[in-house]
C-alpha atoms as a PDB file:
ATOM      1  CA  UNK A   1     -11.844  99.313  73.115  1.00  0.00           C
ATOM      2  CA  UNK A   2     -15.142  97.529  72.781  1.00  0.00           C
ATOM      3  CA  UNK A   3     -17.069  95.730  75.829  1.00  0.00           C
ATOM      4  CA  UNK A   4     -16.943  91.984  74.574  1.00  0.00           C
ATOM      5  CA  UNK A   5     -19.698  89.851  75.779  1.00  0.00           C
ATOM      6  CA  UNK A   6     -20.710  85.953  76.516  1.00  0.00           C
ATOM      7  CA  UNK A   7     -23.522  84.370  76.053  1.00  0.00           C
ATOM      8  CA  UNK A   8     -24.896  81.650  78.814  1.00  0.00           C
ATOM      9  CA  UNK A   9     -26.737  78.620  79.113  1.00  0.00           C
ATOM     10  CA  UNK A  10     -28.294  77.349  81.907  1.00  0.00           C
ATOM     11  CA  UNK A  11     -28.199  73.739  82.000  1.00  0.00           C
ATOM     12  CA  UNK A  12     -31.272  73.016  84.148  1.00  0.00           C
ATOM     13  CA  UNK A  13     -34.119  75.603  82.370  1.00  0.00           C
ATOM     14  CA  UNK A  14     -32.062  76.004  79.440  1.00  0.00           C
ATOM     15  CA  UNK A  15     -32.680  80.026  80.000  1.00  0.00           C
ATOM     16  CA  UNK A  16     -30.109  82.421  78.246  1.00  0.00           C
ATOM     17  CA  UNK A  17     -27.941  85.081  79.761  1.00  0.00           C
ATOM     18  CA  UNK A  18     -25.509  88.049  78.671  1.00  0.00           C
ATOM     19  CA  UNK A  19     -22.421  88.555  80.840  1.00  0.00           C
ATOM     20  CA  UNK A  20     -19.182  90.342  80.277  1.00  0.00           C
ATOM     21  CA  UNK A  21     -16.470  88.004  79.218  1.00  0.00           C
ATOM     22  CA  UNK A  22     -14.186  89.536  81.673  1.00  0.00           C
ATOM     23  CA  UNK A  23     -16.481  88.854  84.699  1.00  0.00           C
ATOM     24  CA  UNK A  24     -17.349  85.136  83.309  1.00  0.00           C
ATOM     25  CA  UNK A  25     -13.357  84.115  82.797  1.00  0.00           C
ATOM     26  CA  UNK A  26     -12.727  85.637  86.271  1.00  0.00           C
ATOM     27  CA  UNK A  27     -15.594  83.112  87.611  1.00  0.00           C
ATOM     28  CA  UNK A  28     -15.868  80.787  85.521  1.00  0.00           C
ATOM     29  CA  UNK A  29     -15.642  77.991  88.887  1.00  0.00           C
ATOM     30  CA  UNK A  30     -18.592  79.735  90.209  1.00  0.00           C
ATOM     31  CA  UNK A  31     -20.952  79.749  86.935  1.00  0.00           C
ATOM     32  CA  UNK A  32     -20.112  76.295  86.510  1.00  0.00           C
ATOM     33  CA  UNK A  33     -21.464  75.108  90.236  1.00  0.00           C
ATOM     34  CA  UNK A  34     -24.574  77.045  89.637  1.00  0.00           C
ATOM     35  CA  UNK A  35     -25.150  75.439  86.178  1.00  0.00           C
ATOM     36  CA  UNK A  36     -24.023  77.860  83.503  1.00  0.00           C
ATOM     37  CA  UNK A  37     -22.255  77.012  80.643  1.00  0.00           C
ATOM     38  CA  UNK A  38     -21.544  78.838  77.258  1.00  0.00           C
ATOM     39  CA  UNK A  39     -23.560  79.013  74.710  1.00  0.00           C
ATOM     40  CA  UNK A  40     -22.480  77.578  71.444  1.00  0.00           C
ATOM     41  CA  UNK A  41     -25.235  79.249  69.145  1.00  0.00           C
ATOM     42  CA  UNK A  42     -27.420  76.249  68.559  1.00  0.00           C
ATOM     43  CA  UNK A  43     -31.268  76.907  69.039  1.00  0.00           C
ATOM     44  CA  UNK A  44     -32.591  75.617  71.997  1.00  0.00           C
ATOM     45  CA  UNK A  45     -34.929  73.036  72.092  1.00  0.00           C
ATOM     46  CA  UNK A  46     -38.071  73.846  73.919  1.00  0.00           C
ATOM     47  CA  UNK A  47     -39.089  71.890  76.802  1.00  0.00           C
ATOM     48  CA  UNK A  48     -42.345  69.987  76.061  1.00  0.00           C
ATOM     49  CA  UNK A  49     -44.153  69.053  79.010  1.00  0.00           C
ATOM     50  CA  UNK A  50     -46.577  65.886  78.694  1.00  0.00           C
ATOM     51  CA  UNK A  51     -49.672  66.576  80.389  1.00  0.00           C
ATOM     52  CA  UNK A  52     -50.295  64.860  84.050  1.00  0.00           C
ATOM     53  CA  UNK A  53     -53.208  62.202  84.088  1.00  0.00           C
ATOM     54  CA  UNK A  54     -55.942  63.304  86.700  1.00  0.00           C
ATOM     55  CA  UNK A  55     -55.462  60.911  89.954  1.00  0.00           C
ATOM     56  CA  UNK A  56     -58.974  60.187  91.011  1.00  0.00           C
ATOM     57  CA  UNK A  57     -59.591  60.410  95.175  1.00  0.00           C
ATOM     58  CA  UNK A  58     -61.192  57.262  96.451  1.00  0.00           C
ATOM     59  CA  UNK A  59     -63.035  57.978  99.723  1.00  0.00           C
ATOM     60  CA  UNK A  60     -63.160  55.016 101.904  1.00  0.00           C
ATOM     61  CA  UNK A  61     -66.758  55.358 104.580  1.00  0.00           C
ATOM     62  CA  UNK A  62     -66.145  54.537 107.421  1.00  0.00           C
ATOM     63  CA  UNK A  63     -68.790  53.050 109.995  1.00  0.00           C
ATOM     64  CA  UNK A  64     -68.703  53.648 113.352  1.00  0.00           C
ATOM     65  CA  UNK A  65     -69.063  50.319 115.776  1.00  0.00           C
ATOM     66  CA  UNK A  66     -72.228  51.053 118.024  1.00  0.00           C
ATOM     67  CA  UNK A  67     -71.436  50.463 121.663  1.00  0.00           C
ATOM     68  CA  UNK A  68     -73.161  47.127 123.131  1.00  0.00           C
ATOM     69  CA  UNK A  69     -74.723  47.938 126.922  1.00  0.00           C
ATOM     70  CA  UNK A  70     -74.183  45.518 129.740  1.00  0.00           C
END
């Protein structure tokens, strides 16, 4: 009697887990929800983030209206 396991994918991060088949087919409602799915073997493509263009400040000045006397 061997321990067979499953391999899943999260759909969001694309991170890979090991699980017991046993527990996964017993839950399978409950992986799905939190965005697990089994992993068919293909590599997994890594996520290539494009670099985020610098957002200069712009400082408006301000000048303060002097108060007139009367």
């Amino acid at each position: 009697m061997t321990i067979e396991t499953v391999k899943l994918i999260n759909d969001k991060n694309g991170s890979i887990i090991e699980r017991k088949k046993v527990d996964y087919e017993n839950n399978i409602n409950i992986w799905t929800q939190r965005g697990w799915s089994l992993h068919d073997g293909k590599a997994v493509k890594a996520k290539t983030e494009t670099p985020v263009k610098a957002v200069k400040k712009v400082v408006k000045k301000v000048t303060k209206k002097k108060k007139t006397k009367k």
